[in-house]
Protein backbone atom coordinates (compact mmCIF):
# COMPACT_ATOMS: atom_id res chain seq x y z
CA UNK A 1 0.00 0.00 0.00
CA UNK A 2 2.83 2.49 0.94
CA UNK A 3 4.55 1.74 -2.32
CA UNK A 4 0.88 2.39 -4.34
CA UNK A 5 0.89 5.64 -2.63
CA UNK A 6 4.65 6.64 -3.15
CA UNK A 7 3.83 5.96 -6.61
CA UNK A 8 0.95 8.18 -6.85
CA UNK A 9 2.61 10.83 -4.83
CA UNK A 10 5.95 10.62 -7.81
CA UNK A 11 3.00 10.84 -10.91
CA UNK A 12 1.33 14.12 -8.69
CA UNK A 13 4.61 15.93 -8.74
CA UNK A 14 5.87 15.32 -11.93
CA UNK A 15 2.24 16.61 -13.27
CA UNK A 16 2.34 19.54 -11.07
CA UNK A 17 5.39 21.75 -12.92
CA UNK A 18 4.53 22.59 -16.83
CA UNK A 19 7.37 24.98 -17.68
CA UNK A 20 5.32 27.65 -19.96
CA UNK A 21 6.15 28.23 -23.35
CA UNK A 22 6.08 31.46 -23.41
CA UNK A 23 9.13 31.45 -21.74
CA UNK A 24 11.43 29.85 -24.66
CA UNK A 25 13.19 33.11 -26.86
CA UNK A 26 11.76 33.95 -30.03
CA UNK A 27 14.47 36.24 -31.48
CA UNK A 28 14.75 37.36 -34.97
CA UNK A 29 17.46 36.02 -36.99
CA UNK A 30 18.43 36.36 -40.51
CA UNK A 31 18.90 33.24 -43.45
CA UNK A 32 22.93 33.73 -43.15
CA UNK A 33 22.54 33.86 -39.45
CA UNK A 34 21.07 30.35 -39.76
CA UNK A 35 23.32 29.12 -42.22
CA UNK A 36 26.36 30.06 -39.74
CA UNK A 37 25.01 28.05 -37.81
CA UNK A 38 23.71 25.37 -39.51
CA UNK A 39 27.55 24.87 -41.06
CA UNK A 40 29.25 24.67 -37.55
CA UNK A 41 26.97 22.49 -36.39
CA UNK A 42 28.13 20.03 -39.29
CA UNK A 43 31.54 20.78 -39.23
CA UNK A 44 31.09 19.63 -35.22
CA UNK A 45 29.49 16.84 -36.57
CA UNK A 46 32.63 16.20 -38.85
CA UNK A 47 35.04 17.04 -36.00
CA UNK A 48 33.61 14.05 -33.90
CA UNK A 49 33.46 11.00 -37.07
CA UNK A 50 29.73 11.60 -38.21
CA UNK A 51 31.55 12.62 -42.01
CA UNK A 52 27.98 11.05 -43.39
CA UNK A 53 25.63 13.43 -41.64
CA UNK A 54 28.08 16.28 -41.94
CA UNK A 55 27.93 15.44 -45.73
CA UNK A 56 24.11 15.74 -45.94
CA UNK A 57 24.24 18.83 -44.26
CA UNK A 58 26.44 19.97 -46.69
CA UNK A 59 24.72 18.87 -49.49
CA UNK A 60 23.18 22.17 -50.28
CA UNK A 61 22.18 25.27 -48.44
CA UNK A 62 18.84 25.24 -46.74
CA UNK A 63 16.06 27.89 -47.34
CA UNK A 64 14.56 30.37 -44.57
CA UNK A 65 11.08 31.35 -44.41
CA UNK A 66 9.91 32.83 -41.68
CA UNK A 67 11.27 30.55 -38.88
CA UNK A 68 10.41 27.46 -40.94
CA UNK A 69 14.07 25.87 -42.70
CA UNK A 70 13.28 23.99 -45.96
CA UNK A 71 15.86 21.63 -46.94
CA UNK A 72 15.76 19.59 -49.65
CA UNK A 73 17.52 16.02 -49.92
CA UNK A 74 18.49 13.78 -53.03
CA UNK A 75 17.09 10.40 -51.84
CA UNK A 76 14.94 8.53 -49.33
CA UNK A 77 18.26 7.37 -47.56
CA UNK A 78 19.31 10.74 -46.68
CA UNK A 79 15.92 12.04 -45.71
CA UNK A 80 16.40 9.05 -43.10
CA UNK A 81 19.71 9.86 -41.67
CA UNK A 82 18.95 13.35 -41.63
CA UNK A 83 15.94 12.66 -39.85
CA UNK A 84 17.52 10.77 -37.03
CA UNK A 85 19.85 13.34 -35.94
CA UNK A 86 17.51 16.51 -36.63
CA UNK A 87 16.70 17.08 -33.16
CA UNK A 88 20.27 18.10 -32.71
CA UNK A 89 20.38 20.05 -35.34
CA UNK A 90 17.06 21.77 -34.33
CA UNK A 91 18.31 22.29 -30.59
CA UNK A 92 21.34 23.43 -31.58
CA UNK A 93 20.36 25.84 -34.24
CA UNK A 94 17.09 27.20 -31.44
CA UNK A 95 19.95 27.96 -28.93
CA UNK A 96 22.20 29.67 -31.10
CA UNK A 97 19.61 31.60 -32.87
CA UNK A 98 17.70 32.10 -29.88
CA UNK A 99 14.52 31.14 -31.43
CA UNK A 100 12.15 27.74 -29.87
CA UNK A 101 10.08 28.81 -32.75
CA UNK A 102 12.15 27.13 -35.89
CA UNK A 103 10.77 23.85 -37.24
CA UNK A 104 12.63 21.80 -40.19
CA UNK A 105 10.55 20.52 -43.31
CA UNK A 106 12.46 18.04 -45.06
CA UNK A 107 11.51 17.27 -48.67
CA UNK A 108 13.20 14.60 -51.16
CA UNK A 109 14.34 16.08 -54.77
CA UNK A 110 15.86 12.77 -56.80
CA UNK A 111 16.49 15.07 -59.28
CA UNK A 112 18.57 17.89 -57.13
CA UNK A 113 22.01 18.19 -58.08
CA UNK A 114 24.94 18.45 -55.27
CA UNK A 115 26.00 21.84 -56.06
CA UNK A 116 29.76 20.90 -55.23
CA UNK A 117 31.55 19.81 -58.47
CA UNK A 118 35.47 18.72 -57.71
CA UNK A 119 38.10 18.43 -60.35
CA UNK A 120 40.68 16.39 -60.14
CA UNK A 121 42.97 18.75 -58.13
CA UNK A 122 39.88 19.27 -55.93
CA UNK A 123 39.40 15.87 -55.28
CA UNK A 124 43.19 15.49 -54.48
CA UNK A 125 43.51 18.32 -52.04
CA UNK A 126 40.79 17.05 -50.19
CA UNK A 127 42.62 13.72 -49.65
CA UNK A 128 45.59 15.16 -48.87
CA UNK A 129 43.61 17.23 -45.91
CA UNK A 130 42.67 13.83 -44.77
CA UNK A 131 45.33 12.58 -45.05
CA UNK A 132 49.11 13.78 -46.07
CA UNK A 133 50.61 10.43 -46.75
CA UNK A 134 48.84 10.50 -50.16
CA UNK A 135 51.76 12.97 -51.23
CA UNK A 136 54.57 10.60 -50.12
CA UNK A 137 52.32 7.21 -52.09
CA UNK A 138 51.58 9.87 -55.06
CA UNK A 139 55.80 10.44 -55.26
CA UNK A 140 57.27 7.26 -54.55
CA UNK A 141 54.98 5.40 -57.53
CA UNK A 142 55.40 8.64 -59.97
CA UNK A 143 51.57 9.28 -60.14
CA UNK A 144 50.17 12.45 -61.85
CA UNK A 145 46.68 14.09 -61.85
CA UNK A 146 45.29 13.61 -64.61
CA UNK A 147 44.52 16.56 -66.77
């Protein structure tokens, strides 16, 4: 009986505290405000070994309207992973912004382009960044880049 009542006691008090909303900040911010911070949040992300979800943050630049972020996707898959880890993103990008009002409509485009093109030397000084050794195999076997 003294346990029922405990019980009953624990539900009472965790019903009895609603934090109000009107509380959270509702600041204005601008679209390069929010895309600041929307690219430090994935270079975080890339910082600590998510390099997928950094990439489909990257994948192009999300639209502002109004506190609402469009951001359009090339496939299902992405739409997925993006999904999973958007309420990070979204706390991260209401705290920065200092705005509880922003919401994040995802939408799938299988025919959006990735706006990032690499050439060859691209492609090469990004695996270099990664990872320098690629000079010392690129010398020792006498490779070139190709154009």
């Amino acid at each position: 009986m003294a346990s029922i009542r405990k019980k009953k006691e624990l539900e009472q008090s965790t019903k009895s505290y609603v934090k109000p909303t009107s509380v959270f900040p509702t600041e204005e911010f601008t679209e390069t405000e929010m895309l600041v911070q929307w690219n430090k949040y994935a270079e975080r992300l890339g910082q600590k070994g998510l390099k997928i979800m950094e990439s489909i943050l990257l994948i192009n630049d999300p639209v502002l309207s109004g506190t609402n972020i469009t951001y359009e996707l090339p496939n299902e898959g992405s739409k997925l992973e993006f999904e999973s880890q958007m309420n990070a993103l979204l706390g991260h990008l209401r705290g920065h912004l200092h705005n509880h009002d922003i919401t994040i409509e995802v939408i799938v485009n299988e025919k959006l382009e990735i706006k990032r093109s690499f050439n060859d030397q691209d492609k090469y000084n990004r695996l270099h960044e990664i990872n320098p050794n690629i000079e010392l195999l690129r010398s020792t076997f006498g490779l070139d880049l190709p154009g």
